[in-house]
N, C-alpha and C. Protein backbone atom coordinates (compact mmCIF):
# COMPACT_ATOMS: atom_id res chain seq x y z
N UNK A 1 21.99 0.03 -9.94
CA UNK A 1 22.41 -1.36 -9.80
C UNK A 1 22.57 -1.91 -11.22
N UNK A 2 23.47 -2.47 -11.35
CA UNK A 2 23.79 -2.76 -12.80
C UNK A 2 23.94 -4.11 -12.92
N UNK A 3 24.43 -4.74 -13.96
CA UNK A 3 24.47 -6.46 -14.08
C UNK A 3 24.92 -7.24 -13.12
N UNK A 4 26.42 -7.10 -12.70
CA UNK A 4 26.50 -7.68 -11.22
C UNK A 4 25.59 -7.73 -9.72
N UNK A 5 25.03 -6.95 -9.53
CA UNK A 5 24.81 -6.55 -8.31
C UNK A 5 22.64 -7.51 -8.63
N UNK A 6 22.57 -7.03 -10.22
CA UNK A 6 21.49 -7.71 -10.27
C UNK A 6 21.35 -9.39 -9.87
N UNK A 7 22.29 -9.68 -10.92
CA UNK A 7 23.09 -11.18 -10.83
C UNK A 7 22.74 -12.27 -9.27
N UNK A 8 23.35 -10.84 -7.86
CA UNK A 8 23.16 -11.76 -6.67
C UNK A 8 22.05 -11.44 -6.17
N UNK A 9 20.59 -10.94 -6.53
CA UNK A 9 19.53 -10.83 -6.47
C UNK A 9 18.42 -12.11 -7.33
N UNK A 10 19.46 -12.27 -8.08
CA UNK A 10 18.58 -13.90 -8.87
C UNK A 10 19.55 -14.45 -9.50
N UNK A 11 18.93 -15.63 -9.71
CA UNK A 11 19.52 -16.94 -9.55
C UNK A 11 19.50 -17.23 -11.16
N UNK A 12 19.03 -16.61 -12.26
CA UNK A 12 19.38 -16.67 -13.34
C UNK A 12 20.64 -15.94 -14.06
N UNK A 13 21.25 -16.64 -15.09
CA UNK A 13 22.39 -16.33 -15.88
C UNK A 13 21.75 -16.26 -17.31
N UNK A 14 22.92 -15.89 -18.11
CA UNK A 14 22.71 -16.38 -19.65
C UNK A 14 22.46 -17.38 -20.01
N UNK A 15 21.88 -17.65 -21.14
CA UNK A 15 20.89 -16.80 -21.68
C UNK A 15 19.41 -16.08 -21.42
N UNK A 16 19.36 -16.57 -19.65
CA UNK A 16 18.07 -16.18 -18.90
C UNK A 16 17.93 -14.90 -18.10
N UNK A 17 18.86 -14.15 -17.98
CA UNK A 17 19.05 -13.24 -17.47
C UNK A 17 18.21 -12.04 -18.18
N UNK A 18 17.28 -12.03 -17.88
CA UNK A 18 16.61 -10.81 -19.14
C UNK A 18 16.25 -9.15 -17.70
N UNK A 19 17.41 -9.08 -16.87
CA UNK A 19 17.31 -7.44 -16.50
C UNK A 19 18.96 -6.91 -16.18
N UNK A 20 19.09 -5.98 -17.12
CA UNK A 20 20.54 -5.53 -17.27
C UNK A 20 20.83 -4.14 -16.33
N UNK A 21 19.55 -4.11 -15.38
CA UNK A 21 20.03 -2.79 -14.75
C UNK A 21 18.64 -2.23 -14.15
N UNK A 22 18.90 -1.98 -12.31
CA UNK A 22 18.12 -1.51 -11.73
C UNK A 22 18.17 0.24 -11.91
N UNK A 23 16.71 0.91 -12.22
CA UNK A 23 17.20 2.42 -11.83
C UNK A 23 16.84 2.87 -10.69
N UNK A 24 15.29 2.26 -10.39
CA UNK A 24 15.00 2.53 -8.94
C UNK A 24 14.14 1.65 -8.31
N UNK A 25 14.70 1.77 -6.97
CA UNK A 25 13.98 0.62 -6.11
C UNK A 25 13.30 1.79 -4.66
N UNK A 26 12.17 0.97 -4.67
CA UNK A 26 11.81 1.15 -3.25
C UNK A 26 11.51 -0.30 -2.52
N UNK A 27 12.19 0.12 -1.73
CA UNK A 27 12.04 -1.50 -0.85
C UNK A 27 11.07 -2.12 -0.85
N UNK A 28 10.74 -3.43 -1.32
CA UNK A 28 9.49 -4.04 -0.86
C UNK A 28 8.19 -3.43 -1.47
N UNK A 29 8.35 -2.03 -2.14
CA UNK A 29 7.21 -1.61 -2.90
C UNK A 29 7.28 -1.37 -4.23
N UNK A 30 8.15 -0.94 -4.87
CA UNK A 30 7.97 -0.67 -6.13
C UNK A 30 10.09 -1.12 -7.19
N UNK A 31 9.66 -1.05 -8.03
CA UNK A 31 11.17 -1.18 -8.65
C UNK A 31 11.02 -0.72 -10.46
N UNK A 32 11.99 -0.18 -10.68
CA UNK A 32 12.24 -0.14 -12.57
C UNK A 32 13.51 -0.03 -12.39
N UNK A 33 13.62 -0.98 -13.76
CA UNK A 33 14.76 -1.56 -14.42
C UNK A 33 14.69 -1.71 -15.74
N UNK A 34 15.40 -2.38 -16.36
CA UNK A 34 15.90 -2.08 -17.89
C UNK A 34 16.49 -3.37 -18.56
N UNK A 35 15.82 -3.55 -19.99
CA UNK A 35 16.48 -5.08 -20.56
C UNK A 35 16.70 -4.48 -21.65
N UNK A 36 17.88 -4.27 -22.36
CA UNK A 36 18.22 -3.85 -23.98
C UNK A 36 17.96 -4.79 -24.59
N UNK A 37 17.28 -4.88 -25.39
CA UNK A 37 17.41 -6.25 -26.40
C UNK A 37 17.80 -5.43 -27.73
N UNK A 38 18.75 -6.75 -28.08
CA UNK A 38 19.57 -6.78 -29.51
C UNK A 38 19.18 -7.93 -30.14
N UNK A 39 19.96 -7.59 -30.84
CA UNK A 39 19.64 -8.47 -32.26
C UNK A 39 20.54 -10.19 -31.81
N UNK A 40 20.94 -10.19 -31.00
CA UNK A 40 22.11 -10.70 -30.72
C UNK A 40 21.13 -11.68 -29.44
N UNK A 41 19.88 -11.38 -29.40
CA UNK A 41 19.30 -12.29 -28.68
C UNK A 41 19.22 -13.89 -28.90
N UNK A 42 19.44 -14.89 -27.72
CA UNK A 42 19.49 -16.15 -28.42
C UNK A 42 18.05 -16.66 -29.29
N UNK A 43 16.93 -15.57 -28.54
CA UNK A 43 15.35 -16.40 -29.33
C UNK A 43 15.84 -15.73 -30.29
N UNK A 44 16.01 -14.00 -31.10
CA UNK A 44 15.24 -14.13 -32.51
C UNK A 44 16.26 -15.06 -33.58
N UNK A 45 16.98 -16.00 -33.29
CA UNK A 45 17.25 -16.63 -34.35
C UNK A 45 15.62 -17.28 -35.42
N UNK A 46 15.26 -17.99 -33.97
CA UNK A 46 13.64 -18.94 -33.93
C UNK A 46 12.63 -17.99 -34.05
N UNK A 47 12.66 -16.84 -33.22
CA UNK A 47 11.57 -16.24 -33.41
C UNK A 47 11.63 -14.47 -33.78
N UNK A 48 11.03 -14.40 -34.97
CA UNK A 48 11.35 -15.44 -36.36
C UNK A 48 12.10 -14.92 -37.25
N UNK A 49 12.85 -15.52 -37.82
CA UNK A 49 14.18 -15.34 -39.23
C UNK A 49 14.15 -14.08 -39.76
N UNK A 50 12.86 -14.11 -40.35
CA UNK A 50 12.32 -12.73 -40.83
C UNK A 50 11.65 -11.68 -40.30
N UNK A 51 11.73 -11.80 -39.23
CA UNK A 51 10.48 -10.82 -38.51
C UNK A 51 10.97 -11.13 -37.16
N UNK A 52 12.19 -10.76 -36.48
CA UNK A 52 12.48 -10.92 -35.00
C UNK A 52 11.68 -10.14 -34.06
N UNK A 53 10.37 -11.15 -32.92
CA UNK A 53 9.88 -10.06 -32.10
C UNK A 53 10.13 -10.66 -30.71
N UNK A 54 10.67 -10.12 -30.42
CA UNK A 54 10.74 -10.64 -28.45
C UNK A 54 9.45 -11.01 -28.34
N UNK A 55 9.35 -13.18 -27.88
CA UNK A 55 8.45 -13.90 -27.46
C UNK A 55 7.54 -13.07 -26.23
N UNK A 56 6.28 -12.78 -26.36
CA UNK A 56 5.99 -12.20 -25.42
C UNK A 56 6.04 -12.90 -23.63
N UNK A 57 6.56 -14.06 -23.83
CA UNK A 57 6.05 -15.06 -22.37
C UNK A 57 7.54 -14.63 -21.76
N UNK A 58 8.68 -14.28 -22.61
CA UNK A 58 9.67 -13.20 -21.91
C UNK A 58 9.88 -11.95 -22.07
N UNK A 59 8.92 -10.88 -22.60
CA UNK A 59 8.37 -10.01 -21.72
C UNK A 59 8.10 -10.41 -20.16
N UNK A 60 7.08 -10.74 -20.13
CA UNK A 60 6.25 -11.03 -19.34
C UNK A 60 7.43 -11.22 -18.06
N UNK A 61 8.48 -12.76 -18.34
CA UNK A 61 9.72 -13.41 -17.81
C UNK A 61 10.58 -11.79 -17.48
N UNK A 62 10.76 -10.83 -18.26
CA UNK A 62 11.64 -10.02 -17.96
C UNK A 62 11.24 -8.82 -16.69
N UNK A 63 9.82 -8.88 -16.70
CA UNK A 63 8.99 -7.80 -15.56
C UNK A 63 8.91 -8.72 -14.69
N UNK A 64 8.36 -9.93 -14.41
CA UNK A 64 8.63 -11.36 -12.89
C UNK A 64 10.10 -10.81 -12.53
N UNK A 65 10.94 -11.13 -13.38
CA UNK A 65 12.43 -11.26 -13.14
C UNK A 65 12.61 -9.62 -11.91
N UNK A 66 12.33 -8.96 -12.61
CA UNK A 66 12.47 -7.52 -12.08
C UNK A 66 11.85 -7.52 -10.54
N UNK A 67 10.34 -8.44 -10.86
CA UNK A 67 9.74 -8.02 -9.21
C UNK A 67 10.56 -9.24 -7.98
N UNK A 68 11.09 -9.93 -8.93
CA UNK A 68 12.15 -11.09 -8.16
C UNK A 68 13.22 -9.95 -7.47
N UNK A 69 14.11 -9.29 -8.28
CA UNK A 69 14.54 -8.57 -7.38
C UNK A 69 13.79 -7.42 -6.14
N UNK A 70 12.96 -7.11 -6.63
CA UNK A 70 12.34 -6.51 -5.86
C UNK A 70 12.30 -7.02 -4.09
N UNK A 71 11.42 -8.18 -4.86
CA UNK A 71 10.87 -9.23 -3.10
C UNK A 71 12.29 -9.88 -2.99
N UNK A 72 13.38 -9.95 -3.50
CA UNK A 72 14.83 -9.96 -2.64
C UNK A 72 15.55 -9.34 -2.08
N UNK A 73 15.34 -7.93 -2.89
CA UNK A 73 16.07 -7.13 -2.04
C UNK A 73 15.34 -6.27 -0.70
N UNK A 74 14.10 -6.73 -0.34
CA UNK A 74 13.47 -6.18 0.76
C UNK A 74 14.06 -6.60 1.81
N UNK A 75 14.27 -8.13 1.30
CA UNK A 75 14.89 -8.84 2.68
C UNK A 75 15.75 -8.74 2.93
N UNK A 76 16.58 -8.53 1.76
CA UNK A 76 18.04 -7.71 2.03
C UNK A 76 18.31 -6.07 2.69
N UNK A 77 17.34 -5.43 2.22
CA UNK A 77 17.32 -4.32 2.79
C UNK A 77 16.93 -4.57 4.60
N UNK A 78 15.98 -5.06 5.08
CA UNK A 78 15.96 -5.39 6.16
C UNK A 78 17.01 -6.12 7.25
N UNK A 79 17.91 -6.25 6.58
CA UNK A 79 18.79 -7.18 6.95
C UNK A 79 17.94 -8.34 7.69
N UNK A 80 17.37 -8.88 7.39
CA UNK A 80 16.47 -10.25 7.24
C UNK A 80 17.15 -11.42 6.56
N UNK A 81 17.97 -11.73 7.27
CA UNK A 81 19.08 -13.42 6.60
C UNK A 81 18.23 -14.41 6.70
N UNK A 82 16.77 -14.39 7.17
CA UNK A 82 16.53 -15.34 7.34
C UNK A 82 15.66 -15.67 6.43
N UNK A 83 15.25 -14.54 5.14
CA UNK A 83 14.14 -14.61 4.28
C UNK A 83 14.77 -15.40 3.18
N UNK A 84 13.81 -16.10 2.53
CA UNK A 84 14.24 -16.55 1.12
C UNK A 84 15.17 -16.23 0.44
N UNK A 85 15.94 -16.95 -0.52
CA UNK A 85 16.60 -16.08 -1.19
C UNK A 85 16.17 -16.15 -2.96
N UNK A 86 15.11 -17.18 -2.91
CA UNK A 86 14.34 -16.89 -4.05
C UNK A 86 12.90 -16.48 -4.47
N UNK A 87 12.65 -15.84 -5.35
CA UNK A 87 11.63 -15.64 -5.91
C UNK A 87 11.03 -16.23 -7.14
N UNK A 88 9.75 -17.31 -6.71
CA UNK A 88 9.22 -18.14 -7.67
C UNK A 88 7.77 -17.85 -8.17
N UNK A 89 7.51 -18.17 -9.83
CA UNK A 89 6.69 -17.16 -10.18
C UNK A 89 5.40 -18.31 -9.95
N UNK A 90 4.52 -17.90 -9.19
CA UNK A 90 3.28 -19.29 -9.01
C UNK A 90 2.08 -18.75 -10.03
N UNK A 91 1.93 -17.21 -10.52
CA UNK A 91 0.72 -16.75 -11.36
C UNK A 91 0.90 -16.14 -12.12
N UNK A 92 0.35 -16.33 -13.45
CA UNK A 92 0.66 -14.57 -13.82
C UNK A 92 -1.14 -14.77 -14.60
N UNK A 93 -1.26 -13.37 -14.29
CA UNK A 93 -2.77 -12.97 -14.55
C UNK A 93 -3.12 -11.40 -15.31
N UNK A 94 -4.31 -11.69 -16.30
CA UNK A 94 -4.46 -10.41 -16.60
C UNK A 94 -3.15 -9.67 -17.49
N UNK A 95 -2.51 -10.65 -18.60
CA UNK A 95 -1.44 -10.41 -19.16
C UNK A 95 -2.16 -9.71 -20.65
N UNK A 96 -1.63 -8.85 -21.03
CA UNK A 96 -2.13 -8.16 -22.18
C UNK A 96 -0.85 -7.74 -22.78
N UNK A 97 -0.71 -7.68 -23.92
CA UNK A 97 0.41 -7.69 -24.68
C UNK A 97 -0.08 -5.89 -26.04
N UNK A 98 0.66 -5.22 -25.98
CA UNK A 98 0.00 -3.60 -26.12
C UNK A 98 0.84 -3.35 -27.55
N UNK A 99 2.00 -3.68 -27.35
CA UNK A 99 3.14 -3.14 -28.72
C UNK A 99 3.99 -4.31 -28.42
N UNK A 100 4.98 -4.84 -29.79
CA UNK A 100 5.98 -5.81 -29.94
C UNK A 100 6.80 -4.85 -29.52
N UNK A 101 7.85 -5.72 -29.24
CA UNK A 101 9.56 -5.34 -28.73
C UNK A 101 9.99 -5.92 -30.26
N UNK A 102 11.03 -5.02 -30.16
CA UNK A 102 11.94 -5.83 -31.48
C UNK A 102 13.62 -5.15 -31.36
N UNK A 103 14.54 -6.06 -31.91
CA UNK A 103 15.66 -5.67 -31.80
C UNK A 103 16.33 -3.95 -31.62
N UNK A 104 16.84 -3.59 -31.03
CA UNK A 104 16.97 -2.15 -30.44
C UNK A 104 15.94 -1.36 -29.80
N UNK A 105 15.37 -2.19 -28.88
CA UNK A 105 14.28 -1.43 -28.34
C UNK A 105 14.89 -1.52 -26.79
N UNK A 106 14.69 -0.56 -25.87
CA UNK A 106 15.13 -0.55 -24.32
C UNK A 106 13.33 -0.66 -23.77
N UNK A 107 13.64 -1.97 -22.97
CA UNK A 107 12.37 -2.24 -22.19
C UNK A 107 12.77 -1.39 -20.87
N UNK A 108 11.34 -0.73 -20.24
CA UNK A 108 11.59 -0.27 -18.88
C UNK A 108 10.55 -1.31 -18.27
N UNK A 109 11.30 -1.94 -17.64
CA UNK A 109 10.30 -2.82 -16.22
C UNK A 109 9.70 -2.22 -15.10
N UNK A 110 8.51 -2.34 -15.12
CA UNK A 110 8.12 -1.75 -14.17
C UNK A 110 7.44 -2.61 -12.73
N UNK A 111 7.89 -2.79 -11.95
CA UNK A 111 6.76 -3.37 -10.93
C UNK A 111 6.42 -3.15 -9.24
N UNK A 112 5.48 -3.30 -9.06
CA UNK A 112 5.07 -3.23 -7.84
C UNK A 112 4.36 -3.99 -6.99
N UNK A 113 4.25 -4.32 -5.65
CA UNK A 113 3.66 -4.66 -4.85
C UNK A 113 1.84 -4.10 -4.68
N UNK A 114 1.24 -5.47 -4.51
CA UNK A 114 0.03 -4.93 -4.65
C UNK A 114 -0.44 -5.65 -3.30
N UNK A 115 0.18 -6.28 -2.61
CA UNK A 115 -0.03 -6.86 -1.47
C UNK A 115 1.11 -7.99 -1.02
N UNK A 116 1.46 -8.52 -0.11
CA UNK A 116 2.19 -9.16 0.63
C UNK A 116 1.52 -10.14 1.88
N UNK A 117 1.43 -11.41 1.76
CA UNK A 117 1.22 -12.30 2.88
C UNK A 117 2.19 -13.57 3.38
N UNK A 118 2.99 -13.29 3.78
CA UNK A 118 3.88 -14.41 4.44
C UNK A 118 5.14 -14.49 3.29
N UNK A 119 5.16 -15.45 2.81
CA UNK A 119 6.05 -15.73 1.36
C UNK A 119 5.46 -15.52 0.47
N UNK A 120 4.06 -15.03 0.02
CA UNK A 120 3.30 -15.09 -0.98
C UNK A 120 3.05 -13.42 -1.49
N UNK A 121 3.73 -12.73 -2.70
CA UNK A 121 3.92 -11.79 -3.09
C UNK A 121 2.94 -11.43 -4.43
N UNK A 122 1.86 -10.64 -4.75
CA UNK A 122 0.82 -10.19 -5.91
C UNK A 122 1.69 -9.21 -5.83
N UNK A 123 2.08 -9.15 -7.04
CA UNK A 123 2.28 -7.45 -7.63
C UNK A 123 1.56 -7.38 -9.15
N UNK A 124 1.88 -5.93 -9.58
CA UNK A 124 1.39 -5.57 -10.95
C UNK A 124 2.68 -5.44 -11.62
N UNK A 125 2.77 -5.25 -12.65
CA UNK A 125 3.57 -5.19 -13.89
C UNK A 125 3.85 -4.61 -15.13
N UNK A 126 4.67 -3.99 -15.58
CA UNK A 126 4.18 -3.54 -17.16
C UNK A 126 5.71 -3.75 -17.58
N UNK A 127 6.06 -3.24 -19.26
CA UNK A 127 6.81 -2.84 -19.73
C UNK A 127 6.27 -1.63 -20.83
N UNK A 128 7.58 -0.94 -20.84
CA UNK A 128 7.17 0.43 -21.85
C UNK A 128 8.74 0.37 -22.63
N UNK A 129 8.29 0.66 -23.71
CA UNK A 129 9.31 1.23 -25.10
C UNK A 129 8.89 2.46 -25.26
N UNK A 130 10.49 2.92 -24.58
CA UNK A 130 10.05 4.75 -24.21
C UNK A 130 8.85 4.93 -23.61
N UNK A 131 8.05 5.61 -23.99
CA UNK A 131 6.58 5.86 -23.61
C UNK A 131 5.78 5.06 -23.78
N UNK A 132 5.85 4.27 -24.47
CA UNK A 132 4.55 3.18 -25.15
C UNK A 132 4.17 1.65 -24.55
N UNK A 133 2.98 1.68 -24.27
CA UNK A 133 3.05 0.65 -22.75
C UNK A 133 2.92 -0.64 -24.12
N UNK A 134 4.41 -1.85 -23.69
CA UNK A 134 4.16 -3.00 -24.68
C UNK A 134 3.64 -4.07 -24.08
N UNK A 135 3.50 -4.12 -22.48
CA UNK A 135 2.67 -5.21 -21.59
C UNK A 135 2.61 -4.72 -20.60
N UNK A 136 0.99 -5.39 -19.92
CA UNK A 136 0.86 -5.20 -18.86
C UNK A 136 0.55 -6.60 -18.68
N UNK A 137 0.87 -6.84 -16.87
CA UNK A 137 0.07 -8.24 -16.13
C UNK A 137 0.29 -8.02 -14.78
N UNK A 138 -0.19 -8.95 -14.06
CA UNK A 138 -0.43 -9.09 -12.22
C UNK A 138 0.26 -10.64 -12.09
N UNK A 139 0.98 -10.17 -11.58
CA UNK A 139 1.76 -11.58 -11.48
C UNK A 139 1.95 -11.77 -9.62
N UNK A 140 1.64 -13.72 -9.05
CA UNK A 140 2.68 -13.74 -7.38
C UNK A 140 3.66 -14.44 -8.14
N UNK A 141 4.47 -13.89 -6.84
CA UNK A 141 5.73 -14.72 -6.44
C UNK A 141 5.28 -15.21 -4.80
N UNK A 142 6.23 -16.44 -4.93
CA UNK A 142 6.34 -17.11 -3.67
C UNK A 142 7.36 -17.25 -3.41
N UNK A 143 8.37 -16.87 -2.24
CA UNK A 143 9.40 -16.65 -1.89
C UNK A 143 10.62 -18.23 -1.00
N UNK A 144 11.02 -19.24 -1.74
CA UNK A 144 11.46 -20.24 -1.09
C UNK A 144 13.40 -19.92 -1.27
N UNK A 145 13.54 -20.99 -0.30
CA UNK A 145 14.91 -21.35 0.14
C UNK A 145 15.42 -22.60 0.10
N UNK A 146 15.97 -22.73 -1.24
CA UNK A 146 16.66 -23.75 -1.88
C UNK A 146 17.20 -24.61 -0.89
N UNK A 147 18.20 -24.03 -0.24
CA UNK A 147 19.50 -24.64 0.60
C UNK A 147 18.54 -25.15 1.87
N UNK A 148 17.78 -24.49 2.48
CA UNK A 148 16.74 -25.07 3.51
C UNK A 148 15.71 -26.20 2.99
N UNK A 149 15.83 -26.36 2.16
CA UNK A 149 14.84 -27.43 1.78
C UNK A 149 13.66 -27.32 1.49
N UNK A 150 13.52 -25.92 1.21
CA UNK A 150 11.71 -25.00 0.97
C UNK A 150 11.64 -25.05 -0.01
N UNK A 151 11.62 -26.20 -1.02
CA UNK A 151 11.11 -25.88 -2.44
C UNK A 151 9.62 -26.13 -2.47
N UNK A 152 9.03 -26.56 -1.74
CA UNK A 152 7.75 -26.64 -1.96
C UNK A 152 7.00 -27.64 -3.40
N UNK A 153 6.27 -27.09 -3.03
CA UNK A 153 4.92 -27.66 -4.45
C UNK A 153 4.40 -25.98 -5.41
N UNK A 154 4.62 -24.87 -5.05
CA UNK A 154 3.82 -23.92 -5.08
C UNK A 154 4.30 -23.22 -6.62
N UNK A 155 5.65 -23.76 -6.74
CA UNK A 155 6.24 -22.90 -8.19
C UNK A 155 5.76 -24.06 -9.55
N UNK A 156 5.60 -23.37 -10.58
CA UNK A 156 5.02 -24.03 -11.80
C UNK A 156 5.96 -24.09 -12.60
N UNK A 157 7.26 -23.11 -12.71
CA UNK A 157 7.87 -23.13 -14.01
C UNK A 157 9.43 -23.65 -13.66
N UNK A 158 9.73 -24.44 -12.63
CA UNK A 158 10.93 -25.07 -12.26
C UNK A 158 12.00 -24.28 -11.51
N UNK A 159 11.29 -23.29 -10.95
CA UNK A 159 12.20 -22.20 -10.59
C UNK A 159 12.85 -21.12 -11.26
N UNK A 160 12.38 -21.21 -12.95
CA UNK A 160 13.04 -20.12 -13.60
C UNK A 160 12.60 -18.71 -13.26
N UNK A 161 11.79 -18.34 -12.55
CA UNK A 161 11.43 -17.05 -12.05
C UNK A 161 10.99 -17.18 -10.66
């Protein structure tokens, strides 16, 4: 699954779009995917001039993003029209930050399901540069529907994840 196909799985664009490509999914349980970062990123102008390191709170934003597709495309896989069509990030926990990212590095996203109750999704998380684990965390999602009027109270960051 590559940029398009990610695209109608979430509801972010540029410059928020931080997953350029699914490699594997298992429905509803597990997913990896892939964010190239370049130099050409809009943060390292800011962060920083001299020393560009991918902000770790998008790390973090780029593995949510990933388990967003994940808990979308279950429902899609189910042919389930009636599930959410977003994924909103209500936690993230147990975030540890292992190695910086920096310009030409390929993040692998990793995430999984660690349980499931209603709309309310715990999974785990990491990213790796090549082999080298650069974050781990446990992040929910809560699964609402814009157009139905389910925005709830439950998301913290305005819907960006």
């Amino acid at each position: 699954m590559d940029t398009l196909p990610v695209a109608a799985f979430l509801p972010h664009r540029y410059p928020f779009l931080l997953v350029d490509r699914v490699v594997e999914i298992t429905a509803g349980q597990r997913i990896i995917a892939l964010k190239n970062v370049t130099i050409n990123e809009p943060f390292f102008p800011g962060h920083f001039p001299d020393y560009p390191v991918m902000p770790g709170v998008l790390v973090c934003e780029a593995v949510v993003q990933a388990g967003g597709i994940l808990v979308c495309s279950a429902s899609s896989h189910n042919n389930d029209t009636s599930q959410p069509k977003y994924a909103l990030l209500t936690a993230l926990d147990k975030v540890r930050f292992r190695r910086q990212v920096i310009p030409g590095d390929q993040l692998r996203l990793e995430a999984e399901t660690v349980r499931r109750r209603g709309k309310f999704w715990k999974m785990r998380g990491s990213a790796f540069v090549a082999d080298t684990l650069a974050a781990e965390l446990e992040f929910s999602l809560a699964t609402v529907d814009p157009e139905a009027g389910q925005t709830g109270s439950t998301h913290t960051d305005g819907g960006a994840s």
